[in-house]
N, C-alpha and C. Protein backbone atom coordinates (compact mmCIF):
# COMPACT_ATOMS: atom_id res chain seq x y z
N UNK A 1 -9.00 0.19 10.04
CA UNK A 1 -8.77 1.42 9.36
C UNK A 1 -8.13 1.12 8.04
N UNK A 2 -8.28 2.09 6.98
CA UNK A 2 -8.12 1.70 5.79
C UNK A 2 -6.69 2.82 5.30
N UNK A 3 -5.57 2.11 4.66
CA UNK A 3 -4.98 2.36 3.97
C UNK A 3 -4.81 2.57 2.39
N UNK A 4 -5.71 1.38 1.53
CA UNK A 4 -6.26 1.22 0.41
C UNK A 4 -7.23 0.22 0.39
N UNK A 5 -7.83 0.31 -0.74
CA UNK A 5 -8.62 -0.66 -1.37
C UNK A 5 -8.34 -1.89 -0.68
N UNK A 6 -7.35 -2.58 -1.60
CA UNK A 6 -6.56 -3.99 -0.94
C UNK A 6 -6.06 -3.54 -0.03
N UNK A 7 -5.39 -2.72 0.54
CA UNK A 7 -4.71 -2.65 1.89
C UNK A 7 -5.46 -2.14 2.69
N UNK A 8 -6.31 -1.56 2.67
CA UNK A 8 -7.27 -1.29 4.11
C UNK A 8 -8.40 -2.34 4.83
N UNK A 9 -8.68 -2.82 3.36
CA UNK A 9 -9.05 -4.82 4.14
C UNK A 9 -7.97 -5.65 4.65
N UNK A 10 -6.59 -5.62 4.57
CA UNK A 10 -5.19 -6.50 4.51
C UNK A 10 -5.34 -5.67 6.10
N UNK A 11 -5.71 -4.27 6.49
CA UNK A 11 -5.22 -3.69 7.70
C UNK A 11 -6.00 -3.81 8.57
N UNK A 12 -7.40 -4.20 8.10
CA UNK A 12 -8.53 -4.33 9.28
C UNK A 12 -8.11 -5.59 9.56
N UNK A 13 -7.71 -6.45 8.76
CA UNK A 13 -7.19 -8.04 9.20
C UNK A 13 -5.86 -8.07 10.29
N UNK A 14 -5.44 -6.79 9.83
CA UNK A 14 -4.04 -6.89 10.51
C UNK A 14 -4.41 -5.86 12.35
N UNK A 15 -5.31 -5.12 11.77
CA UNK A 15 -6.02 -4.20 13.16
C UNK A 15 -4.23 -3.74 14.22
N UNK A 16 -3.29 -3.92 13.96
CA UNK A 16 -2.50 -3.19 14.91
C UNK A 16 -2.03 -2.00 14.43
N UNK A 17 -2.33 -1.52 13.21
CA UNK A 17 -1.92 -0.48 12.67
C UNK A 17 -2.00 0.82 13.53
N UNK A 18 -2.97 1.50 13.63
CA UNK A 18 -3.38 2.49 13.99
C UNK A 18 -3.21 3.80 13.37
N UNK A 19 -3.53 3.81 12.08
CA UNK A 19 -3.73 4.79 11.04
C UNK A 19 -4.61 5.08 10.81
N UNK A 20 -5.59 6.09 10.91
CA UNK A 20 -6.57 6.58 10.25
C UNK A 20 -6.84 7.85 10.60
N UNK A 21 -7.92 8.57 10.72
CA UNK A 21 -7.87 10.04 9.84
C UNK A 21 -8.56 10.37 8.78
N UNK A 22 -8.92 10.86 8.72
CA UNK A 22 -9.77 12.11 7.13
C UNK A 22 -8.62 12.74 6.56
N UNK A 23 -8.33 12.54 5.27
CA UNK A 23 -7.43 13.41 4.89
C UNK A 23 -8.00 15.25 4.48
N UNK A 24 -7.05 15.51 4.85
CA UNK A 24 -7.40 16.77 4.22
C UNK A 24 -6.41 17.72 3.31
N UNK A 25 -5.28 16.47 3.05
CA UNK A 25 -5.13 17.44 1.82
C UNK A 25 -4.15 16.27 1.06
N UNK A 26 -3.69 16.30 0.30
CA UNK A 26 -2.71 15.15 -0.31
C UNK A 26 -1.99 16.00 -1.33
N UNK A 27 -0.81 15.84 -0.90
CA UNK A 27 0.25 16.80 -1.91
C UNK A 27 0.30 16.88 -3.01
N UNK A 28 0.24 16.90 -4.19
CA UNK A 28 0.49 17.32 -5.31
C UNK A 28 1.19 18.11 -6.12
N UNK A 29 2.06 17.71 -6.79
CA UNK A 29 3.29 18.74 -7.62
C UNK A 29 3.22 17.95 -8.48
N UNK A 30 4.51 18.33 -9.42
CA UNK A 30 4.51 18.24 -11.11
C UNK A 30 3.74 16.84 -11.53
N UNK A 31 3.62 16.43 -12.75
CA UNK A 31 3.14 15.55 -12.55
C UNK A 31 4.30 14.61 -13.06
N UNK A 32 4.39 13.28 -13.52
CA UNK A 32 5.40 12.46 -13.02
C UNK A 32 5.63 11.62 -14.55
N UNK A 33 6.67 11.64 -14.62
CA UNK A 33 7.39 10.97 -15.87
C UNK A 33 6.62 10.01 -16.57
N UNK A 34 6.78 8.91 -15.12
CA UNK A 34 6.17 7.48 -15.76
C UNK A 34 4.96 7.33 -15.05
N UNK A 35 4.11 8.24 -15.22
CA UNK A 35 2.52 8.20 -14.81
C UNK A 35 2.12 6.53 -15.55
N UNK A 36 2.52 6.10 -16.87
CA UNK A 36 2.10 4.71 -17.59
C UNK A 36 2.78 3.77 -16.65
N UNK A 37 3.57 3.46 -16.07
CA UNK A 37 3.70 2.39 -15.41
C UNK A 37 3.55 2.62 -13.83
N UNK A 38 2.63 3.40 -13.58
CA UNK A 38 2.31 3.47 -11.90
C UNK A 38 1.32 2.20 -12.21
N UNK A 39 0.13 2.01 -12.96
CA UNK A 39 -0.58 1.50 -13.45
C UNK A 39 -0.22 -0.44 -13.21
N UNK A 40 0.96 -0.45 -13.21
CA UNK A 40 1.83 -1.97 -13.23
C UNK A 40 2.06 -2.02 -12.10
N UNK A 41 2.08 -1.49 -11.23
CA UNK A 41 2.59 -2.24 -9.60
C UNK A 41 1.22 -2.12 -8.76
N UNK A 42 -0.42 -1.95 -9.51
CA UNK A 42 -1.09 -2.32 -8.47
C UNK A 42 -2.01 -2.30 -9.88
N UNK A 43 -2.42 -3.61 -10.37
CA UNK A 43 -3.78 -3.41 -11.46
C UNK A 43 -4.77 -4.28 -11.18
N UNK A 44 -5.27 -2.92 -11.32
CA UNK A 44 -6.94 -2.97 -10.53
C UNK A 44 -7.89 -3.44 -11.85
N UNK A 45 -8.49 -4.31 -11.69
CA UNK A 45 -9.75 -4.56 -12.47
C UNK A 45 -10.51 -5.36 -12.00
N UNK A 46 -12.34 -5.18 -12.47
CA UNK A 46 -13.05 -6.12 -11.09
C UNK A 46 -12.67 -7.86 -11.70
N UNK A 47 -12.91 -8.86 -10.58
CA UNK A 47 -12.31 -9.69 -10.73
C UNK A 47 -10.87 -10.64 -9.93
N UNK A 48 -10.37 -9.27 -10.14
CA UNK A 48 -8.81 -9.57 -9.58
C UNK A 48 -8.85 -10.12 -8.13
N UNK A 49 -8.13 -10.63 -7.70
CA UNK A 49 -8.10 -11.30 -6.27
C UNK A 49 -6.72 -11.59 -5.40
N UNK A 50 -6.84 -11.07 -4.65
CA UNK A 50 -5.39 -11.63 -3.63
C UNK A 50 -5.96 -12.39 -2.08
N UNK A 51 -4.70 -13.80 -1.83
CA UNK A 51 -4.68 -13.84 -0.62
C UNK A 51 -3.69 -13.68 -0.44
N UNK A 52 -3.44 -13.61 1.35
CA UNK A 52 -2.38 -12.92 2.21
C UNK A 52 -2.43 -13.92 3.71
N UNK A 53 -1.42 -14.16 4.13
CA UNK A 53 -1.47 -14.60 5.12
C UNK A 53 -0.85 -13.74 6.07
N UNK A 54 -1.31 -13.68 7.53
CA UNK A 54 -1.27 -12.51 8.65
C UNK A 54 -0.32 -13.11 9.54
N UNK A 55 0.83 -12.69 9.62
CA UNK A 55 1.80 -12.93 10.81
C UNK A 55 2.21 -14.42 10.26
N UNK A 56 2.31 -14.56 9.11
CA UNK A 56 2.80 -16.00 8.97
C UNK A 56 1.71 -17.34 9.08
N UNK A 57 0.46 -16.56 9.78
CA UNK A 57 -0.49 -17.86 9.80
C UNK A 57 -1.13 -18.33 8.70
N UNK A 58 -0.85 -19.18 8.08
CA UNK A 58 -2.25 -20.08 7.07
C UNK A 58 -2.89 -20.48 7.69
N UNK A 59 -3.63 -20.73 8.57
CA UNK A 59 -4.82 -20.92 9.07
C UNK A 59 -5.63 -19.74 8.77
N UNK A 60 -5.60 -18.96 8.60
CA UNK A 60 -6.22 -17.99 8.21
C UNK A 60 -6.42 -16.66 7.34
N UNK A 61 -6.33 -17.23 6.27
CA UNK A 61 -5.40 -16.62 5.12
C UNK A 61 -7.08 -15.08 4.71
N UNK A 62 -6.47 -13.73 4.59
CA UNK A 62 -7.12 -12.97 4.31
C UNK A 62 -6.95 -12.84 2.48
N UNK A 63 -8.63 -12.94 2.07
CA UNK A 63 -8.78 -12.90 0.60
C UNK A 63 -9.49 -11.17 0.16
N UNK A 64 -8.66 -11.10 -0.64
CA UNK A 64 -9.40 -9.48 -1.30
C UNK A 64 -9.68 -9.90 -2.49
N UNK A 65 -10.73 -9.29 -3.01
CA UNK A 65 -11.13 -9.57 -4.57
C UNK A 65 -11.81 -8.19 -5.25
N UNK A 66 -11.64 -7.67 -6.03
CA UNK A 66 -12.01 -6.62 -6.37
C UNK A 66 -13.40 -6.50 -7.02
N UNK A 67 -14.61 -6.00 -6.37
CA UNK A 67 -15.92 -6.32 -6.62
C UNK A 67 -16.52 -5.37 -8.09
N UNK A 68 -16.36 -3.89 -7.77
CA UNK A 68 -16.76 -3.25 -8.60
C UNK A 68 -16.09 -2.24 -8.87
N UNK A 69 -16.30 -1.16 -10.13
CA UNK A 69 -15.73 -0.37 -9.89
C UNK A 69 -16.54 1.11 -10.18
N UNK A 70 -16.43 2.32 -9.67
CA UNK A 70 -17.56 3.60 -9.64
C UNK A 70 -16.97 4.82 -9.25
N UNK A 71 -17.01 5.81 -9.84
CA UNK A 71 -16.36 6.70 -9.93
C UNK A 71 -15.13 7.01 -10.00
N UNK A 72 -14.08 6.12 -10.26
CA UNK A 72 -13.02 5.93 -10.71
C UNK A 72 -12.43 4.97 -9.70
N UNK A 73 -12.79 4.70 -8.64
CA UNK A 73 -12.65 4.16 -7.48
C UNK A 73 -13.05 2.07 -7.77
N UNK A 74 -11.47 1.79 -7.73
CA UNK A 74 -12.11 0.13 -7.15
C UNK A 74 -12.02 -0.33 -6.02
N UNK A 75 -13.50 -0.98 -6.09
CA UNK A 75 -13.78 -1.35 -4.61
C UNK A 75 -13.67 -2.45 -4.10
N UNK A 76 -12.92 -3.23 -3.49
CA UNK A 76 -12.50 -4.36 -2.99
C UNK A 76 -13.65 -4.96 -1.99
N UNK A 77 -13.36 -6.40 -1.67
CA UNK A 77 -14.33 -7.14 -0.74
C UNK A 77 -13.99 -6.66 0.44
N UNK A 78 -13.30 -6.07 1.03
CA UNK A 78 -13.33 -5.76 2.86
C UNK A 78 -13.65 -4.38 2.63
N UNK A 79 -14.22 -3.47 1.46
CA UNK A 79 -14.81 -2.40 2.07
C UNK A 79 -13.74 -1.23 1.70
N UNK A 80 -12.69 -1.54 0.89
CA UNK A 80 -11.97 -0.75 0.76
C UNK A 80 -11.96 -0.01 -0.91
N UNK A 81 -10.82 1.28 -1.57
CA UNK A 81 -11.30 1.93 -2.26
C UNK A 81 -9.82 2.14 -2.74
N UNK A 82 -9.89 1.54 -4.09
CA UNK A 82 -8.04 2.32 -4.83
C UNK A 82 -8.05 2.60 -6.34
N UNK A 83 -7.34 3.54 -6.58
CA UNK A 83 -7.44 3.65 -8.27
C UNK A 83 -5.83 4.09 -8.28
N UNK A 84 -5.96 4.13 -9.70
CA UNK A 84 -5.06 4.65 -10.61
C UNK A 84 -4.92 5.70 -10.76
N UNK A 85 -4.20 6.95 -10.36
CA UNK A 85 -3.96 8.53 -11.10
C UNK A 85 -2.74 8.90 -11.61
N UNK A 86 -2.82 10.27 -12.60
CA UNK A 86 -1.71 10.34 -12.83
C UNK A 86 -0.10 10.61 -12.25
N UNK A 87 -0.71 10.92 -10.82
CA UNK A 87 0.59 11.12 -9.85
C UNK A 87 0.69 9.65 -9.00
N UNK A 88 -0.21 8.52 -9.17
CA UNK A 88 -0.03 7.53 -8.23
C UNK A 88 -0.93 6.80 -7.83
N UNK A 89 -0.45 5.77 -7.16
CA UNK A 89 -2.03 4.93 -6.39
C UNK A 89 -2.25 5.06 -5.26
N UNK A 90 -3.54 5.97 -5.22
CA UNK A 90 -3.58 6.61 -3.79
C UNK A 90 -5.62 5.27 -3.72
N UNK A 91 -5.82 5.60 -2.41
CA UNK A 91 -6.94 5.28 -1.77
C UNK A 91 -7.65 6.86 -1.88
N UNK A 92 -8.85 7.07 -0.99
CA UNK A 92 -9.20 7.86 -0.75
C UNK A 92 -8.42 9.28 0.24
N UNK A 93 -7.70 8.88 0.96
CA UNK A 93 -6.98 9.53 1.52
C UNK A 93 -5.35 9.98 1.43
N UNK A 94 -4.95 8.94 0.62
CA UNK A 94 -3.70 9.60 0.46
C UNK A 94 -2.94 8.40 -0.88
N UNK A 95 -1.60 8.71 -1.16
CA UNK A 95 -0.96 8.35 -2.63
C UNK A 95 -0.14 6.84 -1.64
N UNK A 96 0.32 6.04 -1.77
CA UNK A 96 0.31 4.80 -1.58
C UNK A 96 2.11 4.75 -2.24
N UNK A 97 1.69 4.98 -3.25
CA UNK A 97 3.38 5.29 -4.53
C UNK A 97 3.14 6.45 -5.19
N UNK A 98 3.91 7.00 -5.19
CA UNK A 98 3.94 8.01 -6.40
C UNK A 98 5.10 7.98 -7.15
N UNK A 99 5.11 8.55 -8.33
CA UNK A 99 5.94 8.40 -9.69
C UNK A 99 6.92 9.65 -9.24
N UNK A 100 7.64 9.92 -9.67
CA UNK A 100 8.70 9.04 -10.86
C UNK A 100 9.10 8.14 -9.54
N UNK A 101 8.94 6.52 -10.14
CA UNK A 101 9.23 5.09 -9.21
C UNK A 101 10.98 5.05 -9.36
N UNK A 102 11.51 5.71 -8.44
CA UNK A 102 12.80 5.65 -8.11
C UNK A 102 13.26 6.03 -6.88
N UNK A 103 14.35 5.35 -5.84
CA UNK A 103 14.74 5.44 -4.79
C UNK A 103 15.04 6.90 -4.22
N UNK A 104 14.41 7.42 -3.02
CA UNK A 104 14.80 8.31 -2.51
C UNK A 104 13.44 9.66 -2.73
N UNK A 105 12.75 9.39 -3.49
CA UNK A 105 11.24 10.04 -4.14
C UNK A 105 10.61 9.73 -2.66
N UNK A 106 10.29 10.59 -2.74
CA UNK A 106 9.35 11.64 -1.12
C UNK A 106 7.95 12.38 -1.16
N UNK A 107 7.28 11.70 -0.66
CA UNK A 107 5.71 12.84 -0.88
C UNK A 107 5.18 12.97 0.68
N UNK A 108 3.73 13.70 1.00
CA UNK A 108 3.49 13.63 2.06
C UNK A 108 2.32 13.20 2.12
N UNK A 109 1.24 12.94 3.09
CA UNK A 109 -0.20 13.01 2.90
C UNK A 109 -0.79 13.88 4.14
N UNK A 110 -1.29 14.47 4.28
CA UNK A 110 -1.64 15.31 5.37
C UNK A 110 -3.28 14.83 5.86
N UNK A 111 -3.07 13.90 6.98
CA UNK A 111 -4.53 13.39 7.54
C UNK A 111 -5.23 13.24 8.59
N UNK A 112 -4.71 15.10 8.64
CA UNK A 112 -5.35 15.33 10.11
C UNK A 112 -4.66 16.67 10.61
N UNK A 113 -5.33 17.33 11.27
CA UNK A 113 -4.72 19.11 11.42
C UNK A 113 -3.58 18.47 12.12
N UNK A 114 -3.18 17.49 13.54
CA UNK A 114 -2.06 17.18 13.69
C UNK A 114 -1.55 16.09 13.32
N UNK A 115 -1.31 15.41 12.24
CA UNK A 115 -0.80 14.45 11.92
C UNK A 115 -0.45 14.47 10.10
N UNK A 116 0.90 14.39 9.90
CA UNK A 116 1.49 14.11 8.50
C UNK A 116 2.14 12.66 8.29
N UNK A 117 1.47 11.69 6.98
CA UNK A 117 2.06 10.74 6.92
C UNK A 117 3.22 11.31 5.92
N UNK A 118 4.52 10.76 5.75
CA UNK A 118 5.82 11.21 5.45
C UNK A 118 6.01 9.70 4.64
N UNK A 119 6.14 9.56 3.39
CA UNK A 119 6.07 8.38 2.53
C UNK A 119 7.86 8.50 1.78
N UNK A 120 8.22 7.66 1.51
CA UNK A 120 9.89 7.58 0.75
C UNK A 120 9.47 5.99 0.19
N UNK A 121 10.60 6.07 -0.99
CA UNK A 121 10.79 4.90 -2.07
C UNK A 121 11.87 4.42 -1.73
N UNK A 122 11.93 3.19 -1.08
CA UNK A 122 13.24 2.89 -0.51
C UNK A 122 14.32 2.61 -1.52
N UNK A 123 13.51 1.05 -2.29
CA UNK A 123 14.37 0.56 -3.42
C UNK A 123 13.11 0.56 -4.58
N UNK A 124 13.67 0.09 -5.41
CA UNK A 124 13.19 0.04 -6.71
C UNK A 124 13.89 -0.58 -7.79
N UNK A 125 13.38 -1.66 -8.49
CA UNK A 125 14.00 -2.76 -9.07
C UNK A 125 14.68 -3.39 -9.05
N UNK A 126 14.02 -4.05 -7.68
CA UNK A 126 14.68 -5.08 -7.16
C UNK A 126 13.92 -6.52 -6.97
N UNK A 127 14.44 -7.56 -6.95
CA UNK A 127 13.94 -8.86 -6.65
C UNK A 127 13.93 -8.92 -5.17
N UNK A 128 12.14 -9.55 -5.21
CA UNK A 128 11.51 -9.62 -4.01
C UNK A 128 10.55 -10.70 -4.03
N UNK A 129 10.47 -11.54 -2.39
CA UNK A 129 9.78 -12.55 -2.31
C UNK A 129 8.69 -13.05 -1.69
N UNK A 130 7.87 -13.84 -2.22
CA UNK A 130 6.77 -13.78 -1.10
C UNK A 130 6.39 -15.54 -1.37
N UNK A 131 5.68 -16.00 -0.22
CA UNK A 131 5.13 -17.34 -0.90
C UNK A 131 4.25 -17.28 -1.84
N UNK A 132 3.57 -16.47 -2.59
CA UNK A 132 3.60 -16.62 -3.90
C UNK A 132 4.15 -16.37 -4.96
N UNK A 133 5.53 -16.40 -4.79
CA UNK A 133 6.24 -16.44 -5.74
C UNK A 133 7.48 -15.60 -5.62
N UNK A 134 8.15 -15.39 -6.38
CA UNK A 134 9.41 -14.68 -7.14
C UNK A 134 9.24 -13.46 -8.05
N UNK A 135 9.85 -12.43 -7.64
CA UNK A 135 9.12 -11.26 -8.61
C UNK A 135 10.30 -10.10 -8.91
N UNK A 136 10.11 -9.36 -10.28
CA UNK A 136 11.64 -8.73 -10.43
C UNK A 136 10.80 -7.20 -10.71
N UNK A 137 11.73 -6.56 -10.38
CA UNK A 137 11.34 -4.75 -10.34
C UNK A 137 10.79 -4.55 -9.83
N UNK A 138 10.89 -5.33 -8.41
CA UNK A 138 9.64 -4.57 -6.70
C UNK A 138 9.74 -3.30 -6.58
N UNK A 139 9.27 -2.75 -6.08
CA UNK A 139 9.43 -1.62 -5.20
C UNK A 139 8.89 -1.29 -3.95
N UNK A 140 9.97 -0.69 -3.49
CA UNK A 140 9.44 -0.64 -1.89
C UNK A 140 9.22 0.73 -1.44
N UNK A 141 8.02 1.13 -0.30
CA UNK A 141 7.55 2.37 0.17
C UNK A 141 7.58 2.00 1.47
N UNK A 142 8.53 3.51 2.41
CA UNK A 142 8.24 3.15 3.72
C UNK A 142 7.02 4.77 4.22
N UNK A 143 6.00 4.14 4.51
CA UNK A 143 5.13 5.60 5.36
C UNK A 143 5.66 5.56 6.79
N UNK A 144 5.92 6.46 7.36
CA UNK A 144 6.18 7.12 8.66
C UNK A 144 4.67 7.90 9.32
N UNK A 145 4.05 7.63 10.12
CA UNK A 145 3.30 8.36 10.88
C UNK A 145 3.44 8.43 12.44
N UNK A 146 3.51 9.67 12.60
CA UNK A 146 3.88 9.78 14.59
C UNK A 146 2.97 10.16 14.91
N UNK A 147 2.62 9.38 16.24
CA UNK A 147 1.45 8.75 16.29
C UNK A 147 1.43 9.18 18.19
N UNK A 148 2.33 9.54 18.75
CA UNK A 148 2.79 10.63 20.44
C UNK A 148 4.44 11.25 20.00
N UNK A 149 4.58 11.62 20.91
CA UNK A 149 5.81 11.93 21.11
C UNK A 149 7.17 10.76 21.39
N UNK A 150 6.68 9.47 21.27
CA UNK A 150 7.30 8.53 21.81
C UNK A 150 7.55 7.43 20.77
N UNK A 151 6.14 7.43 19.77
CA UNK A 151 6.09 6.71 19.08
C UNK A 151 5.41 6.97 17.52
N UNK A 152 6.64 5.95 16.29
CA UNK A 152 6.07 6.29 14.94
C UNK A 152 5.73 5.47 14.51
N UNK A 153 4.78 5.01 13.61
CA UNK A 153 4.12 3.75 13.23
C UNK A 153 5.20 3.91 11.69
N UNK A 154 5.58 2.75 11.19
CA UNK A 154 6.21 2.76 10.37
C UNK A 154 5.79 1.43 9.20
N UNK A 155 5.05 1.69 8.03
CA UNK A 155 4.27 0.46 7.21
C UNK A 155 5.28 0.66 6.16
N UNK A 156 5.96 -0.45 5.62
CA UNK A 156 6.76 -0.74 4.62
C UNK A 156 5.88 -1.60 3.84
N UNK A 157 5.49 -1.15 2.24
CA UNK A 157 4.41 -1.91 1.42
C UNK A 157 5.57 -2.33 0.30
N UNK A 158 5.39 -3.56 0.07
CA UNK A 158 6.40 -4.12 -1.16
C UNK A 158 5.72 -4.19 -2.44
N UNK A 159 5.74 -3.42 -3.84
CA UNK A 159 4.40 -3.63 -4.72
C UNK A 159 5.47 -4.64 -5.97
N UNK A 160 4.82 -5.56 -6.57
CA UNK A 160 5.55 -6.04 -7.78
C UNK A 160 4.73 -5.67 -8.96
N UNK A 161 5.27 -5.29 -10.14
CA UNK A 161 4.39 -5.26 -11.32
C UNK A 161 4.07 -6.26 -12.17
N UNK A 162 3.01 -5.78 -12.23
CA UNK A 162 1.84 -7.15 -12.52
C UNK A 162 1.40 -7.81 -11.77
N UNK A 163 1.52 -7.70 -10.90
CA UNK A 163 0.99 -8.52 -9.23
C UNK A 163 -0.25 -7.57 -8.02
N UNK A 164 0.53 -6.50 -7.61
CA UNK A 164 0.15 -5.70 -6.69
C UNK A 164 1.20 -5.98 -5.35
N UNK A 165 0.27 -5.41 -4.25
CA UNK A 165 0.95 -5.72 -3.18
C UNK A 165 1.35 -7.20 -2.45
N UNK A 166 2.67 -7.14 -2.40
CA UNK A 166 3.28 -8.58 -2.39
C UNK A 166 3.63 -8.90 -0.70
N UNK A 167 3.85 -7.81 0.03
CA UNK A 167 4.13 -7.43 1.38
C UNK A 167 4.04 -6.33 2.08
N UNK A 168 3.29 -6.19 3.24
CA UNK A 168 2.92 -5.01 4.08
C UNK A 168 3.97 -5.77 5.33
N UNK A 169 4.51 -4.50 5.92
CA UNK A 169 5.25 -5.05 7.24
C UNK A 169 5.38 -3.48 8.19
N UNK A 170 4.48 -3.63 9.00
CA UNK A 170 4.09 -2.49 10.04
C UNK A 170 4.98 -2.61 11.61
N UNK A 171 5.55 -1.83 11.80
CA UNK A 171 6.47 -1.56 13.49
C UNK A 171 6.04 -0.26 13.46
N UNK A 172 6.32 -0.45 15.06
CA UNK A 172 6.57 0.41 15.93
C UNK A 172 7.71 1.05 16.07
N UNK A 173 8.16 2.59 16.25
CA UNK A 173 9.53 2.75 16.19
C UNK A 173 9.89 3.62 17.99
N UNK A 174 10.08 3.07 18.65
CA UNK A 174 10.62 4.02 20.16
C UNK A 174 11.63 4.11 20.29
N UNK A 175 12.34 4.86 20.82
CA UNK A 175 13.45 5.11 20.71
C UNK A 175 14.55 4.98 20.24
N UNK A 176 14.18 5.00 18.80
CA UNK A 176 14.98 4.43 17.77
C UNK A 176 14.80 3.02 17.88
N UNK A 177 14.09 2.23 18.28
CA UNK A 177 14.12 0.93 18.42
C UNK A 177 12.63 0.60 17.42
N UNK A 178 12.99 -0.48 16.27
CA UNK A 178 11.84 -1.16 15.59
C UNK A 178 10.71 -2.47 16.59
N UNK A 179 9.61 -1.99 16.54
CA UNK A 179 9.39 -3.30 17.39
C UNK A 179 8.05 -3.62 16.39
N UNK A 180 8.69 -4.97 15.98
CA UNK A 180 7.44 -5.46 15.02
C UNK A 180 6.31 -5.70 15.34
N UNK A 181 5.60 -5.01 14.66
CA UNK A 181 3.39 -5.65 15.38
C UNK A 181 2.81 -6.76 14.64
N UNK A 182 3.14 -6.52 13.08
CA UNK A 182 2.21 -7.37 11.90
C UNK A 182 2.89 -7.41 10.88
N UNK A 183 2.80 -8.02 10.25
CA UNK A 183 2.86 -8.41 8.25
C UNK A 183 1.99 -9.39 7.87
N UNK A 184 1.87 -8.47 6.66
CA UNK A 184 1.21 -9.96 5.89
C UNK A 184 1.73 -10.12 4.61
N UNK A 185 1.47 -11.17 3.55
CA UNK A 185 2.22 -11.81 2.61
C UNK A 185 1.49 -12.38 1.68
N UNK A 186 1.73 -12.23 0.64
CA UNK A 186 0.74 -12.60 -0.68
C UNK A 186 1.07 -14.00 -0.82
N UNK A 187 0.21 -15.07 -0.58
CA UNK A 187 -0.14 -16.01 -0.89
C UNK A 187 -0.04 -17.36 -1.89
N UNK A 188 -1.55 -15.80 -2.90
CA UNK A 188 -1.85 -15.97 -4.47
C UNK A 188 -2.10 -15.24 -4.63
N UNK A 189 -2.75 -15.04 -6.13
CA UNK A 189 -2.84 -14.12 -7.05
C UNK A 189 -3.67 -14.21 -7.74
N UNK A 190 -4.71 -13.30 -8.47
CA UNK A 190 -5.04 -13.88 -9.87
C UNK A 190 -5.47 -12.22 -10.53
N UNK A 191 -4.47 -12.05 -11.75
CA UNK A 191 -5.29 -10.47 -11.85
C UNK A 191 -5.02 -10.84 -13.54
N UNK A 192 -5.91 -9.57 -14.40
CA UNK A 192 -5.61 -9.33 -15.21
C UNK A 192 -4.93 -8.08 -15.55
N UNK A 193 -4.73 -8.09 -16.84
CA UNK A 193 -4.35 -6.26 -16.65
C UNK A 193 -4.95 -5.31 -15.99
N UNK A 194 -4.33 -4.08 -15.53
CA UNK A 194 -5.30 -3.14 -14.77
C UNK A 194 -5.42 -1.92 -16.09
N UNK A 195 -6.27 -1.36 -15.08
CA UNK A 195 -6.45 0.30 -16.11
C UNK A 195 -4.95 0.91 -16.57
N UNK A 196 -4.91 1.78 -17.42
CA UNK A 196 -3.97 2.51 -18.14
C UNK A 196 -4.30 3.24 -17.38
């Protein structure tokens, strides 16, 4: 199931998620200060490429590369779909980040008559790490989706600018208790600038 472009190939690799859904509506209000630098924590242009390694394994490192791009939509090698707007970087179904990129910023995505994903900006400009590297002014998004009465799926995405996504890290939450399923971890890299 797909989360984004790059992250909905990063999630079919990762398959414990259990997110998906048709959206049917994705929130929208004012529009957002720094609409110009949503653009910097995920740039999309064809070309670009990430690997990721799943649960820590290199043996099997998952590669995304961004193939084409069509109707405003870039389309990555596992089948997935992300752009640039002025409220954020959403996929087809819902906003991923949204602006203004500062701690405590809240949106929703609605993807499914019973189900609301519930998105928050944890931190924001902060130094964050991955084995590919060292990176300054991360930002972090936690989505919440409840998923029974028992249990919330909880995906924390780490984005760096000029990079993209640097870390996905998905639990389970029961009874107040985190129980980790998956992560994965950026590798390498190779991008150029993305769209404005």
């Amino acid at each position: 199931m797909k989360v984004s472009s790059v992250v909905g190939g990063l999630l079919l690799a990762a398959a414990a998620l259990g997110w998906g859904g048709c959206a049917k509506h994705v929130e929208v209000d004012e529009k957002p200060k720094d609409s110009a630098r949503l653009s910097e924590y995920y740039p999309l242009a064809v070309g670009n490429h990430w690997t990721y390694t799943v649960n820590g394994r290199t043996d099997r490192p998952v590669d995304v590369k961004i193939v084409k791009e069509e109707d405003g939509f870039f389309h990555d090698s596992q089948g997935g779909q992300l752009m640039v707007d002025t409220f954020g970087i959403r996929d087809q179904k819902r906003y991923l980040l949204r602006g203004p990129v500062e701690p405590g910023r809240t949106w929703t995505n609605v993807v499914s008559v019973s189900s609301t994903e519930r998105y928050q900006i944890l931190q924001a400009g902060f130094p964050c790490q991955a084995p590919a590297g060292s990176f300054e002014n991360c930002v972090q998004v936690e989505g919440r989706n409840r998923v029974d009465a028992e249990t919330t799926l909880i995906n924390t995405l780490t984005f760096a600018p000029g990079v993209g996504l640097v870390r996905i890290q998905v639990e389970a939450e029961r009874e107040g208790r985190r129980i980790p399923q998956t992560w994965l971890e950026l590798t390498s890299y190779k991008v150029k600038p993305g769209q404005g």
